[in-house]
C-alpha atoms as a PDB file:
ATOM      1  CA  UNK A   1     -18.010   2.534   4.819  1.00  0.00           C
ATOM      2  CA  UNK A   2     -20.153   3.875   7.747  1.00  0.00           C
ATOM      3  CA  UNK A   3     -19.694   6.766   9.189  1.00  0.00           C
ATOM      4  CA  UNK A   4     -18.604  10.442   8.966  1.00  0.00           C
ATOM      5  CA  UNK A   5     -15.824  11.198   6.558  1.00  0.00           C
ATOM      6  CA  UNK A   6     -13.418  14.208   5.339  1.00  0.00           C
ATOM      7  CA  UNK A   7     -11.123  14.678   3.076  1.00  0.00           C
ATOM      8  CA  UNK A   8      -7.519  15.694   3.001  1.00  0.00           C
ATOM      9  CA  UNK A   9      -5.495  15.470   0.345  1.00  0.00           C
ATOM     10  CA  UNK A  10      -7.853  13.740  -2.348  1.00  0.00           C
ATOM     11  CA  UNK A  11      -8.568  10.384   0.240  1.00  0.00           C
ATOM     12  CA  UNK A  12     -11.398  10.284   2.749  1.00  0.00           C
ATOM     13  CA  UNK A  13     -10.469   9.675   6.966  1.00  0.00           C
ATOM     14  CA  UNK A  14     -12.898   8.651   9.233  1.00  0.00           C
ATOM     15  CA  UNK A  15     -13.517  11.014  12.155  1.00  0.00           C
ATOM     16  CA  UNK A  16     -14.249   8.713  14.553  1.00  0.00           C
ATOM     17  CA  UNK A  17     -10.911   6.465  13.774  1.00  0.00           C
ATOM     18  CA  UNK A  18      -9.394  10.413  14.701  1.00  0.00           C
ATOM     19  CA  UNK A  19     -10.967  11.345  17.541  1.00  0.00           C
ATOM     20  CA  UNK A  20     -10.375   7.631  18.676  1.00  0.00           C
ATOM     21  CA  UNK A  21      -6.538   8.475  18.295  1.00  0.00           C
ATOM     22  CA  UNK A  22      -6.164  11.796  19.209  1.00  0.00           C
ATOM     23  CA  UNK A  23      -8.226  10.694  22.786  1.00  0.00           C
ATOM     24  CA  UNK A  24      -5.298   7.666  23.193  1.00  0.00           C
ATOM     25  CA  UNK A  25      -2.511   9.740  22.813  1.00  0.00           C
ATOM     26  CA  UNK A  26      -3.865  12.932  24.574  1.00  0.00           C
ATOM     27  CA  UNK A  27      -3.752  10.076  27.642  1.00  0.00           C
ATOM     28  CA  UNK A  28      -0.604   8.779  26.877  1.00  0.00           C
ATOM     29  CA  UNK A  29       1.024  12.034  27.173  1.00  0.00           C
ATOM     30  CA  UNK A  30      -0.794  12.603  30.201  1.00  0.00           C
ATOM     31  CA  UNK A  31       0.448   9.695  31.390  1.00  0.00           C
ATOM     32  CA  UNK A  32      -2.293   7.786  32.202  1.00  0.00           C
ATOM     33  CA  UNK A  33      -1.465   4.452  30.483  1.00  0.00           C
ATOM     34  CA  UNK A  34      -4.030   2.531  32.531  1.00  0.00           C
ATOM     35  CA  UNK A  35      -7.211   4.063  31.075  1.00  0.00           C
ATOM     36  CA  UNK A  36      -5.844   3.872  27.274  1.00  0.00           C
ATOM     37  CA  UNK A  37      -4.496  -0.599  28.079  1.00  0.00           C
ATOM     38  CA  UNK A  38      -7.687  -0.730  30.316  1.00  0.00           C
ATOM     39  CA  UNK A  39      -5.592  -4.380  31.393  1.00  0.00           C
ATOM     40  CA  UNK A  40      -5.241  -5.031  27.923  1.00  0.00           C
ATOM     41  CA  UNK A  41      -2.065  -4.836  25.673  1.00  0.00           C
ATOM     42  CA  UNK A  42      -1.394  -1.708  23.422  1.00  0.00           C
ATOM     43  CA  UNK A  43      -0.762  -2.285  19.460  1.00  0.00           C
ATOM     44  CA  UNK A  44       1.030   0.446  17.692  1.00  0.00           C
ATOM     45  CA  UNK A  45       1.950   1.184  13.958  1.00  0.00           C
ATOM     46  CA  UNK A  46       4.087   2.380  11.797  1.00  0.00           C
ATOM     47  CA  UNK A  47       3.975   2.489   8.331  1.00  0.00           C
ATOM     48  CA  UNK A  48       2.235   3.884   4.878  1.00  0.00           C
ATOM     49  CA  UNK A  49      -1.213   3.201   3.331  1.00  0.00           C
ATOM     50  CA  UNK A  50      -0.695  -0.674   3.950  1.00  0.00           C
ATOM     51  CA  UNK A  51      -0.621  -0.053   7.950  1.00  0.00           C
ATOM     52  CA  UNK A  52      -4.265   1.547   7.937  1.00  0.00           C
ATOM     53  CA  UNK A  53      -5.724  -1.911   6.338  1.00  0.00           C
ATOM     54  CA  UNK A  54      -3.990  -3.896   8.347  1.00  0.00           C
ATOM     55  CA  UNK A  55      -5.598  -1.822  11.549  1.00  0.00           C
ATOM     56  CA  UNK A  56      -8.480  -1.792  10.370  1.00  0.00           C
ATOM     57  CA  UNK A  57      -8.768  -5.696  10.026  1.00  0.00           C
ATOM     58  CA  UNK A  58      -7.400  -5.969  13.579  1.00  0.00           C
ATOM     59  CA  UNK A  59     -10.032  -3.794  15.112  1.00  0.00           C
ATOM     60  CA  UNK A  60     -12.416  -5.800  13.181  1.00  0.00           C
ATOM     61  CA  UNK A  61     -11.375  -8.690  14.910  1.00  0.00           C
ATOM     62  CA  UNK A  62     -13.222  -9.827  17.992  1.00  0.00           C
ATOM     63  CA  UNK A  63     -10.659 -12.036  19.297  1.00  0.00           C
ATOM     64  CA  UNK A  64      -7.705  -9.773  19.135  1.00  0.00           C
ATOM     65  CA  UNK A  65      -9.881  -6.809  21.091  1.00  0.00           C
ATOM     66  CA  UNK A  66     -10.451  -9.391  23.818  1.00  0.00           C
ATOM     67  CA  UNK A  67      -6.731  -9.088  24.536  1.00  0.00           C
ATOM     68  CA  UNK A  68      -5.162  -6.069  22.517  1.00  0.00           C
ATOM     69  CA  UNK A  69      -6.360  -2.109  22.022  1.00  0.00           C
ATOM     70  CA  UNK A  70      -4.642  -0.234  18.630  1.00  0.00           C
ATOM     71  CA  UNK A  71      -3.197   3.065  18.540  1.00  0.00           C
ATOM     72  CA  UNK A  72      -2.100   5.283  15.405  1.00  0.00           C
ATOM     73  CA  UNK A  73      -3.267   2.222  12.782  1.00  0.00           C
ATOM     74  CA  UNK A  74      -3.052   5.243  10.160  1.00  0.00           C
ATOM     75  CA  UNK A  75      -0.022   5.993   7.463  1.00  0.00           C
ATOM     76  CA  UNK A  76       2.536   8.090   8.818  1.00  0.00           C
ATOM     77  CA  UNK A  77       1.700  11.180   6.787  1.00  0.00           C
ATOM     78  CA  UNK A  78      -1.789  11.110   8.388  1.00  0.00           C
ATOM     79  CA  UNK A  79      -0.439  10.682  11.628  1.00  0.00           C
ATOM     80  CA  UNK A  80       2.208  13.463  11.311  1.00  0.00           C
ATOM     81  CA  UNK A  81      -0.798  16.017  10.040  1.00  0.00           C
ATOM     82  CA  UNK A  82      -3.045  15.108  12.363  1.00  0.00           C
ATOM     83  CA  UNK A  83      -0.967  14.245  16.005  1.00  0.00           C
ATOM     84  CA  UNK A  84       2.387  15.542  14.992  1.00  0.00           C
ATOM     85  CA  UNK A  85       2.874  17.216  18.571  1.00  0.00           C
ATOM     86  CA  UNK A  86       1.784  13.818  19.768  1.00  0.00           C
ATOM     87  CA  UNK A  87       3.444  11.291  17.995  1.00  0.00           C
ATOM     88  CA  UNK A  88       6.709  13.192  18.146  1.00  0.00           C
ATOM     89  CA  UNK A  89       6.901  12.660  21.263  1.00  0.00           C
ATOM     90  CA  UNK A  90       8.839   8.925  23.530  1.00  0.00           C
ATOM     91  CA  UNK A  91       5.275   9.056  25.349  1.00  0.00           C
ATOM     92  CA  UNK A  92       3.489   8.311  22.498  1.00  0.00           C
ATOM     93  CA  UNK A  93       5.205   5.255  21.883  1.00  0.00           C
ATOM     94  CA  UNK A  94       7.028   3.943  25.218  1.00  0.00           C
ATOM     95  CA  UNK A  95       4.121   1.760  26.133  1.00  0.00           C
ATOM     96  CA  UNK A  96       3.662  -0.267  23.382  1.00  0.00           C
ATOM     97  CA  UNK A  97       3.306  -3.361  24.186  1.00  0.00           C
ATOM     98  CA  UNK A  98       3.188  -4.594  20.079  1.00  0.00           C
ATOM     99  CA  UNK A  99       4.679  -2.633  17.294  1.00  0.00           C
ATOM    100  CA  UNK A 100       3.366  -3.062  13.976  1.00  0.00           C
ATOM    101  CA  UNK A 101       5.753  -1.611  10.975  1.00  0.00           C
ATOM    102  CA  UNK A 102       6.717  -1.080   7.669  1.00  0.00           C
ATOM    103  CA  UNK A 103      10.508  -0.961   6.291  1.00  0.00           C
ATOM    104  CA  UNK A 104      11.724   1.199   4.762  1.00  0.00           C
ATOM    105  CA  UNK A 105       9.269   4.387   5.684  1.00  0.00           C
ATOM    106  CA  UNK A 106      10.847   7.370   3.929  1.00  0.00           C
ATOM    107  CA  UNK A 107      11.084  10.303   6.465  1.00  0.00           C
ATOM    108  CA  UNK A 108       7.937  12.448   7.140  1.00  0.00           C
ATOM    109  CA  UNK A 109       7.883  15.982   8.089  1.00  0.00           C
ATOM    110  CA  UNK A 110       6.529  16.083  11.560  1.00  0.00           C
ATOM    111  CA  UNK A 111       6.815  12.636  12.008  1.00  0.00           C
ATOM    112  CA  UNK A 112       9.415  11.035  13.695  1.00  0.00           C
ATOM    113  CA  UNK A 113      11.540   8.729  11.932  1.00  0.00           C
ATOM    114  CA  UNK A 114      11.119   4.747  12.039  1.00  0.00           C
ATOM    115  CA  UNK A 115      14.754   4.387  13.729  1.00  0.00           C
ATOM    116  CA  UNK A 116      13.288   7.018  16.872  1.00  0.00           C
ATOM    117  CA  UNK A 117      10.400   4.843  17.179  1.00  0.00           C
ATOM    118  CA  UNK A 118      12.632   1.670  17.320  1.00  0.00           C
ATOM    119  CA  UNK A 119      14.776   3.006  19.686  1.00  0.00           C
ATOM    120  CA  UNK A 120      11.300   4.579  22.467  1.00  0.00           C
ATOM    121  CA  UNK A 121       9.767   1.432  22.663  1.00  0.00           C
ATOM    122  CA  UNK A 122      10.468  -1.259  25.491  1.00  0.00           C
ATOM    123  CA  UNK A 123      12.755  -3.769  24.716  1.00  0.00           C
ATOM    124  CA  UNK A 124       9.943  -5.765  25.868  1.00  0.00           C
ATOM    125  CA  UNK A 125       7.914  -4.564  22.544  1.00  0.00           C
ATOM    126  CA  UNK A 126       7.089  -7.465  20.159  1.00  0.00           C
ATOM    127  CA  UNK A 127       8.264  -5.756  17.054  1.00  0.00           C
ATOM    128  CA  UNK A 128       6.294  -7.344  13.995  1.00  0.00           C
ATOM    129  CA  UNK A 129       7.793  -6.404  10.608  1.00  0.00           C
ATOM    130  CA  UNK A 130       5.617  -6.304   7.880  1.00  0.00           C
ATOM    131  CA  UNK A 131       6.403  -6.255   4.269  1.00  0.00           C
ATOM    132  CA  UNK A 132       5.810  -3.209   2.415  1.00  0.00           C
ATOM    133  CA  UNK A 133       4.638  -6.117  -0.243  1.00  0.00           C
ATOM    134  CA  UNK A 134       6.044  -4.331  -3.042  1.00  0.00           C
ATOM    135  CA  UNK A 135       6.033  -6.460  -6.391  1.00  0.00           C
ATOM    136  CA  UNK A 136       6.949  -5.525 -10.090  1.00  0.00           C
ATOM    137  CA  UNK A 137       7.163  -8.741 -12.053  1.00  0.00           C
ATOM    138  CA  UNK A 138       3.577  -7.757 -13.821  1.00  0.00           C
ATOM    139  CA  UNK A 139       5.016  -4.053 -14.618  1.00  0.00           C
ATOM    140  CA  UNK A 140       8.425  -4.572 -16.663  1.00  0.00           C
ATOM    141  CA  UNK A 141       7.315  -1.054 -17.864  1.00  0.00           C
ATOM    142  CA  UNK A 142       7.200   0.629 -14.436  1.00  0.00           C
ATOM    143  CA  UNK A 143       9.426   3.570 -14.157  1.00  0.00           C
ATOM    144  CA  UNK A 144       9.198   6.843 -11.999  1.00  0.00           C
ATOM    145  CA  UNK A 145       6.805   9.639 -13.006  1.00  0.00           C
ATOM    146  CA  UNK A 146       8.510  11.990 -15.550  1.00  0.00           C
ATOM    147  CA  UNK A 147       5.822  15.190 -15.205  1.00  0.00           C
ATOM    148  CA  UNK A 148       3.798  16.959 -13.261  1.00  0.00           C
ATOM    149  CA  UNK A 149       0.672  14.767 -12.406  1.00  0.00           C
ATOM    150  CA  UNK A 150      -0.621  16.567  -9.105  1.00  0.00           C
ATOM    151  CA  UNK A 151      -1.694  13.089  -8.213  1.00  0.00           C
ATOM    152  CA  UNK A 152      -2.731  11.649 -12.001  1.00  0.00           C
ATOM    153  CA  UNK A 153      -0.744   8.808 -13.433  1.00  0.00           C
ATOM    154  CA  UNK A 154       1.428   8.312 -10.404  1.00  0.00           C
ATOM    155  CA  UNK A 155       4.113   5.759 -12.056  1.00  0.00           C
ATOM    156  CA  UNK A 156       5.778   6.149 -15.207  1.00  0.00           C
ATOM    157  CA  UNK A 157       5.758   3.980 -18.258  1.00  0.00           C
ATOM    158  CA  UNK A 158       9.626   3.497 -19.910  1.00  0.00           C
ATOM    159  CA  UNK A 159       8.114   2.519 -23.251  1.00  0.00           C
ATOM    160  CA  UNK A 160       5.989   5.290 -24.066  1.00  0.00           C
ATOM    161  CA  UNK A 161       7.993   7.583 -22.233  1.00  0.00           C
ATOM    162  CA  UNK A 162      10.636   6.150 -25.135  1.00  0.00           C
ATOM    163  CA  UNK A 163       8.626   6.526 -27.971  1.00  0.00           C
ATOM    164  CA  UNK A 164       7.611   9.943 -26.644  1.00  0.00           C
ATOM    165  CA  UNK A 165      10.978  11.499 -26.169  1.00  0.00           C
ATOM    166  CA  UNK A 166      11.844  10.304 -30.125  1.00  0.00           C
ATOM    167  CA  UNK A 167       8.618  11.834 -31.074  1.00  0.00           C
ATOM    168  CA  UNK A 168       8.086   8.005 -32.358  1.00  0.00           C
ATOM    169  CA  UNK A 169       4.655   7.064 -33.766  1.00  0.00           C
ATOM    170  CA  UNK A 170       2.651   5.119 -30.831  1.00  0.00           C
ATOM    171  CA  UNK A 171       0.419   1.773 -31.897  1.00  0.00           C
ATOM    172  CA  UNK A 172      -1.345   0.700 -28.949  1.00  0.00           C
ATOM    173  CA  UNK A 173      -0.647  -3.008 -30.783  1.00  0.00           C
ATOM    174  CA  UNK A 174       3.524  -2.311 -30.534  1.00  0.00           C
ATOM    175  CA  UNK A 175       2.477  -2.176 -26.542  1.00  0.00           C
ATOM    176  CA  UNK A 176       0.725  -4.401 -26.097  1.00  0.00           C
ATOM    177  CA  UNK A 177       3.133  -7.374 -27.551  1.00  0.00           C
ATOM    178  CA  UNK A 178       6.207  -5.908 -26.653  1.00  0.00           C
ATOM    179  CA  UNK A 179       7.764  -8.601 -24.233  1.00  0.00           C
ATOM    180  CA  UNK A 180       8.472 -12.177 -25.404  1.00  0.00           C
ATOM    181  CA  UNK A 181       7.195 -14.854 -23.515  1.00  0.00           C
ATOM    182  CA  UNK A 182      10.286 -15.713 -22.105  1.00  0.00           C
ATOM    183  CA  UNK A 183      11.164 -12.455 -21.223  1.00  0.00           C
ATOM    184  CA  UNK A 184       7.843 -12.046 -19.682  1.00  0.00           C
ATOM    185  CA  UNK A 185       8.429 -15.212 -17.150  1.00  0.00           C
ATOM    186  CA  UNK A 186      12.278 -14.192 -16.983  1.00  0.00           C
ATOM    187  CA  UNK A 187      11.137 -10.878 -15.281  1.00  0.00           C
ATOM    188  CA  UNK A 188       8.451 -12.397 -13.147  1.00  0.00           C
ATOM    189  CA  UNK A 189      10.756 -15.260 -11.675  1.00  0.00           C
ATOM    190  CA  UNK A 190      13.433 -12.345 -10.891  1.00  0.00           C
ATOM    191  CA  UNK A 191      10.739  -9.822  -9.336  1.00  0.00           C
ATOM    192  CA  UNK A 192       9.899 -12.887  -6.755  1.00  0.00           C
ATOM    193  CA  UNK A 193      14.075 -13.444  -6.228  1.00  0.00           C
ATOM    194  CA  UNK A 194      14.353  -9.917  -4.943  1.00  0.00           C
ATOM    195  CA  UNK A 195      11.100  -9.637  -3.147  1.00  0.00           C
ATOM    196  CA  UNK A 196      12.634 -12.789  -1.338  1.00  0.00           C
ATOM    197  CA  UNK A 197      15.611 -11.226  -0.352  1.00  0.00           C
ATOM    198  CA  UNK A 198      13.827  -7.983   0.534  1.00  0.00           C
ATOM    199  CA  UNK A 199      11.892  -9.326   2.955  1.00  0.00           C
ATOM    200  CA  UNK A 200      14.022 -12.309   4.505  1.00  0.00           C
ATOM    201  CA  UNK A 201      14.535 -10.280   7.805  1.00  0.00           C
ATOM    202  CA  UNK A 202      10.318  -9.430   7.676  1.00  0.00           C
ATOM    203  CA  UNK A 203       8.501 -10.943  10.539  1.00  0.00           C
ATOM    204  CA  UNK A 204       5.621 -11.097   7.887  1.00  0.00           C
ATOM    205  CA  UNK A 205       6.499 -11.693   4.856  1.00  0.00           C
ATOM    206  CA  UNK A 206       4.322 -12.458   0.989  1.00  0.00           C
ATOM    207  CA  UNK A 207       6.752 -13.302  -1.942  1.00  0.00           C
ATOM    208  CA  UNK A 208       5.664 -17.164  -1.239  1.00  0.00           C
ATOM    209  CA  UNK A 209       2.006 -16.807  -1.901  1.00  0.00           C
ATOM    210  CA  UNK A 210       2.665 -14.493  -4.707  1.00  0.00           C
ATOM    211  CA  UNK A 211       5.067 -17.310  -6.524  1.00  0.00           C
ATOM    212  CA  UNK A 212       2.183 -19.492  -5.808  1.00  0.00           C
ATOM    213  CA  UNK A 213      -0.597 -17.876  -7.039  1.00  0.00           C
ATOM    214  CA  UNK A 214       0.947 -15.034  -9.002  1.00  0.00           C
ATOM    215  CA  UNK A 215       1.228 -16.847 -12.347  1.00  0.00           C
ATOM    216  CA  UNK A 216      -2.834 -17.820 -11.923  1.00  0.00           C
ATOM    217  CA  UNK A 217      -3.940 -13.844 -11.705  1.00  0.00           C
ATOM    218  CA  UNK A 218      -2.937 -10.810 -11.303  1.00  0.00           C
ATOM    219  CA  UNK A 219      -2.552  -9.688  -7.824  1.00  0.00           C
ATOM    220  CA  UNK A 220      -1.340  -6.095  -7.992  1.00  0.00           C
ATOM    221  CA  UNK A 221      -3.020  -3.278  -9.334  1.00  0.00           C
ATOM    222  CA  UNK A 222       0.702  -1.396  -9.519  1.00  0.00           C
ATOM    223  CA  UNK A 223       3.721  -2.202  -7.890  1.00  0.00           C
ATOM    224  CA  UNK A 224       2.834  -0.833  -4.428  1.00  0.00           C
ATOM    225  CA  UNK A 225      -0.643  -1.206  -4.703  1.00  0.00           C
ATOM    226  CA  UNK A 226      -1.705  -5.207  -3.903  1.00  0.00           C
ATOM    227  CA  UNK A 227      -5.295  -6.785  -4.860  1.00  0.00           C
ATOM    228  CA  UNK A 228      -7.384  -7.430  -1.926  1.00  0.00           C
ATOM    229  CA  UNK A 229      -6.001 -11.435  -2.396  1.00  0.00           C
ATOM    230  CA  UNK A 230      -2.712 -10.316  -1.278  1.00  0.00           C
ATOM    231  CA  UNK A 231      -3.533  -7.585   1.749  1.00  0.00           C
ATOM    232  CA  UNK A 232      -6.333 -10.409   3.216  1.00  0.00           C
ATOM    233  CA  UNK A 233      -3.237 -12.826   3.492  1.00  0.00           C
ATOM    234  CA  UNK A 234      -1.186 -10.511   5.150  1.00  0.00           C
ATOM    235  CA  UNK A 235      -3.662  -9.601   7.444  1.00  0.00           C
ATOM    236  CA  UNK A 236      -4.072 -13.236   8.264  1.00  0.00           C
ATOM    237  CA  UNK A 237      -0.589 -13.493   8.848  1.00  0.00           C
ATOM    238  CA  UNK A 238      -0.051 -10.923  11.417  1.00  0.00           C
ATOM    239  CA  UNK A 239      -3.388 -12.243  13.086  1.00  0.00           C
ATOM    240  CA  UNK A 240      -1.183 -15.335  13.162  1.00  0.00           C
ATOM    241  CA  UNK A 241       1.979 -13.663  14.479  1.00  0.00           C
ATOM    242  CA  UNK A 242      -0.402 -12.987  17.230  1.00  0.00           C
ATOM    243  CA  UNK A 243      -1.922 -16.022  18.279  1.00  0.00           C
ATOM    244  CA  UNK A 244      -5.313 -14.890  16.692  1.00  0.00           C
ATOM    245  CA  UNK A 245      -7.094 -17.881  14.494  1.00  0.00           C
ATOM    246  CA  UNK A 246     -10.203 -15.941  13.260  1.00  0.00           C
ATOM    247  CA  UNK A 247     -10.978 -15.843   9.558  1.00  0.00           C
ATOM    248  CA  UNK A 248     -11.109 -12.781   7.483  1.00  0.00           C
ATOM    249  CA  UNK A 249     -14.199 -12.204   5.248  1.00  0.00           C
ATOM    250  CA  UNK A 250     -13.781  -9.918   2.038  1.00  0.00           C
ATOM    251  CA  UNK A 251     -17.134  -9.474   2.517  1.00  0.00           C
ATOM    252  CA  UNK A 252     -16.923  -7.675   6.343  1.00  0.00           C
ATOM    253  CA  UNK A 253     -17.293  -4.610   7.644  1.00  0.00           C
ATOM    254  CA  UNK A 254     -13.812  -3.729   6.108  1.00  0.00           C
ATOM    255  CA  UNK A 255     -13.760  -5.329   3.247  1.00  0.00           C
ATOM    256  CA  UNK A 256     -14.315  -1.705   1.894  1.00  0.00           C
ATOM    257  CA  UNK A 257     -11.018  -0.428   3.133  1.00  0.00           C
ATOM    258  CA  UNK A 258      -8.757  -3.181   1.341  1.00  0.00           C
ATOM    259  CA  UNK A 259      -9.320  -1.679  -1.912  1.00  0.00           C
ATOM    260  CA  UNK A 260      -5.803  -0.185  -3.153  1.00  0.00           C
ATOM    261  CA  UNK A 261      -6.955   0.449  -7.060  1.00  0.00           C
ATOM    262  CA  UNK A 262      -5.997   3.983  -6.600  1.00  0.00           C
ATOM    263  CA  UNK A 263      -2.435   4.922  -8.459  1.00  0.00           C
ATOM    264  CA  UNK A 264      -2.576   1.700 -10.750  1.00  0.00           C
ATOM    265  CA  UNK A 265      -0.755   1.053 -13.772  1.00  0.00           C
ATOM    266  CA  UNK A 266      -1.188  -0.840 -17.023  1.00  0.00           C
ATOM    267  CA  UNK A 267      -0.903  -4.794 -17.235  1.00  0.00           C
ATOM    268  CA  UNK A 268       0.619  -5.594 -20.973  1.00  0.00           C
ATOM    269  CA  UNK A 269      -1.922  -8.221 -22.881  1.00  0.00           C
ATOM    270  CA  UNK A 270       1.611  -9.634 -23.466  1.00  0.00           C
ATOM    271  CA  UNK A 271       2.516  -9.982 -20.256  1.00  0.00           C
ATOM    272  CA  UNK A 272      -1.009 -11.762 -19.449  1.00  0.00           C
ATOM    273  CA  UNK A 273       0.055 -14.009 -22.554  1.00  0.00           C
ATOM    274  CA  UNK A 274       3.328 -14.974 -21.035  1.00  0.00           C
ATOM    275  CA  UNK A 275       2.735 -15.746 -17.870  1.00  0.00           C
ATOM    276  CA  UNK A 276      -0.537 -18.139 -19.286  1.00  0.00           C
ATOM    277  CA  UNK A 277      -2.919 -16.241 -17.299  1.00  0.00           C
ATOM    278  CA  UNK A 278      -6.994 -17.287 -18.654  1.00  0.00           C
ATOM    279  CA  UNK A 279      -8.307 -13.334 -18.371  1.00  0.00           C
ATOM    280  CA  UNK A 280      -9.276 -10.836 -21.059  1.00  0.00           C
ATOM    281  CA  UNK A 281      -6.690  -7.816 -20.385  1.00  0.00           C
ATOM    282  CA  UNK A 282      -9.186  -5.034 -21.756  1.00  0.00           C
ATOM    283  CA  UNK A 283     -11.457  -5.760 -18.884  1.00  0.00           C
ATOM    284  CA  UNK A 284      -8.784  -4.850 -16.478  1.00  0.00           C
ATOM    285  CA  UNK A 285      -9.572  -0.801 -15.600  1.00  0.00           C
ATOM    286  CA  UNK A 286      -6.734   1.176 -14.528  1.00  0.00           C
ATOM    287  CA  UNK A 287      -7.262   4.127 -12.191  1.00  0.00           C
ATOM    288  CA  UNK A 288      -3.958   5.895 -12.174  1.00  0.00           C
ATOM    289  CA  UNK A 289      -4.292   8.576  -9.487  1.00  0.00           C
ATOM    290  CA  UNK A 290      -6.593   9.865  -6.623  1.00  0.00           C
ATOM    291  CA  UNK A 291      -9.691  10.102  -8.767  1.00  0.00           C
ATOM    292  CA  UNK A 292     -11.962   7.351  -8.467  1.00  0.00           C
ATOM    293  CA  UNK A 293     -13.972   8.607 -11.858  1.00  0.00           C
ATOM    294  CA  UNK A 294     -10.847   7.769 -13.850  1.00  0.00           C
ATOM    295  CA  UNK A 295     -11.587   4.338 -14.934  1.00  0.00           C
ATOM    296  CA  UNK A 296      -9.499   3.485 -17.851  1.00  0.00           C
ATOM    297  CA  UNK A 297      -8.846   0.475 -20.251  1.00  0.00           C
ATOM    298  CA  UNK A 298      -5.276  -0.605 -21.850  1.00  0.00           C
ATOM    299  CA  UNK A 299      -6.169   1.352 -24.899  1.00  0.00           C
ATOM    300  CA  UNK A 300      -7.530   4.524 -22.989  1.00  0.00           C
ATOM    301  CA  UNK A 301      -4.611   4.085 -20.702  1.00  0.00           C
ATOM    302  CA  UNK A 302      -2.146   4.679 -23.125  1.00  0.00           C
ATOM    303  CA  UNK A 303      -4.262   7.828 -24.972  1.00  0.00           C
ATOM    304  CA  UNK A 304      -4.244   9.640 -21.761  1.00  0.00           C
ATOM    305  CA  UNK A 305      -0.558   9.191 -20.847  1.00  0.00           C
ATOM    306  CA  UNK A 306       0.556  10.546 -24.235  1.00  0.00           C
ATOM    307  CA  UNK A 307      -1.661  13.551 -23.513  1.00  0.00           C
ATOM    308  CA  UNK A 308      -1.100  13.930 -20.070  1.00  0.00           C
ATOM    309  CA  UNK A 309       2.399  14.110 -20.955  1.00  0.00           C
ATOM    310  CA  UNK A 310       2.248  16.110 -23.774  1.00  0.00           C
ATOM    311  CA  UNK A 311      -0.224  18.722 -22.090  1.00  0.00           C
ATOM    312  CA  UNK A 312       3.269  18.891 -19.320  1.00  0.00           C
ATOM    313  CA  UNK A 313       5.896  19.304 -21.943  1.00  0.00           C
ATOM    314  CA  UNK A 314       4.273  21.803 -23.727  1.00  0.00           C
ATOM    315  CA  UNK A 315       3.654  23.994 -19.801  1.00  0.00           C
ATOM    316  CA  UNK A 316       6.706  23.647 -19.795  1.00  0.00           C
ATOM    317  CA  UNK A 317       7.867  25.278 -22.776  1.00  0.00           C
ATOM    318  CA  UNK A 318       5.864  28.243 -21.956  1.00  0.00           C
END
């Protein structure tokens, strides 16, 4: 990860990927769209955290520069805090001559919404829709957050939630075989039905591989949040989409900036049981927020929910 870095908001941006954009769109506004294309044909994205790896393997490409130049390959949030007076604004967006996008974006203050964007670029704008990838067949426990985390332990866990709310004794061994086997592969096969039907309009879509592969390994680290397996692939894919045949290496100069282990939840040993996947489940580390020090095991997973959420009921009370 060359180069220089800050932070906002507990993740690191590269300045140069800023200034980069903030130069583009400063001549887009001023309307001089020959200087930003330079010939060449303009890429633009919308989306969350996915869209930034997905630019970042494009610029990496040597191919698609020959031909293309990216603008705004950054989640929307980022965009909106940094370029909001920018982005807001049909210039920003009319000469696209490829739109890269997620569905689904919620709405972003100071960011215009995905339907504006839709509606400012050409009609000659190849509009590539990407999956947002999202995948819960190894999570049967995944629920929403039920306290105050300030960016700890992002997604919720129904059981212990359960067990905490009947002020019910918790045995890390009741977790961890708490699905049957059939129930396990029951779930799985019906996370991969709805992914399907999620994405069936998607230009670029995933829930094949992951019905592949998905009962070999685990390829999520929480239901938003794919391995590296699964963003590589779809990086491939839109390289596809646009005519590009050049391999992507784990191993290159962004191989750094696929890593998604940030806001992960806990795998179930049962779950890694039922589905007949050959891995030890206490070697799997969860990090469940924005800290990168929080490294935890199935076992110490569980300990610091229950006193996360304990420590919020009891701020509560007072």
């Amino acid at each position: 990860m060359a180069g220089i870095f800050l932070r906002c908001r507990n993740k690191l941006y590269r300045i140069s990927d800023y200034i980069s954009n903030e130069i583009k769109y400063f001549l887009l506004n001023m309307g001089w769209t020959g200087i930003v294309k330079r010939k060449k044909q303009l890429i633009g994205f919308y989306g969350e955290c996915h869209i930034y790896i997905y630019g970042k393997v494009l610029s990496d490409s040597s191919r698609l520069k020959k031909h293309y130049v990216l603008m705004g390959a950054k989640e929307i949030e980022y965009l909106a805090r940094w370029h909001s007076s920018a982005i807001n604004k049909e210039s920003a967006w009319k000469y696209l001559d490829v739109l890269i996008y997620n569905p689904g974006v919620p709405e972003r203050k100071g960011a215009p919404t995905l339907q504006q964007v839709l509606e400012w670029i050409p009609e000659s704008c190849k509009r590539i829709e990407v999956t947002n990838a999202a995948f819960k067949g190894y999570m049967p426990q995944h629920t929403e957050r039920v306290f105050k985390n300030n960016g700890y332990f992002i997604w919720g866990d129904k059981n212990i939630n359960k067990m905490i709310s009947e002020d019910a004794a918790i045995e890390q061994s009741d977790l961890r075989n708490v699905y049957s086997t059939q129930y396990v592969n029951d779930y799985f096969d019906k996370s991969i039905r709805h992914m399907k039907l999620y994405e069936k309009d998607c230009v670029i879509r995933i829930a094949d591989y992951i019905e592949k592969h998905g009962k070999n390994r685990i390829l999520y680290y929480s239901v938003t949040h794919p391995e590296t397996e699964i963003m590589i692939e779809l990086a491939r894919r839109i390289l596809e989409e646009l005519g590009i045949d050049e391999a992507i290496k784990e191993n290159s100069a962004s191989g750094t900036q696929f890593d998604l282990h940030s806001h992960g939840e806990v795998v179930y040993p049962c779950v890694f049981t039922g589905l007949g996947i050959d891995a030890d489940p206490d070697t799997r580390l969860i990090q469940p927020g924005n800290y990168r020090e929080a490294q935890y095991t199935f076992d110490e997973y569980v300990k610091e929910y229950i006193r996360m959420a304990k420590e919020a009921a009891a701020d509560k009370e007072q």
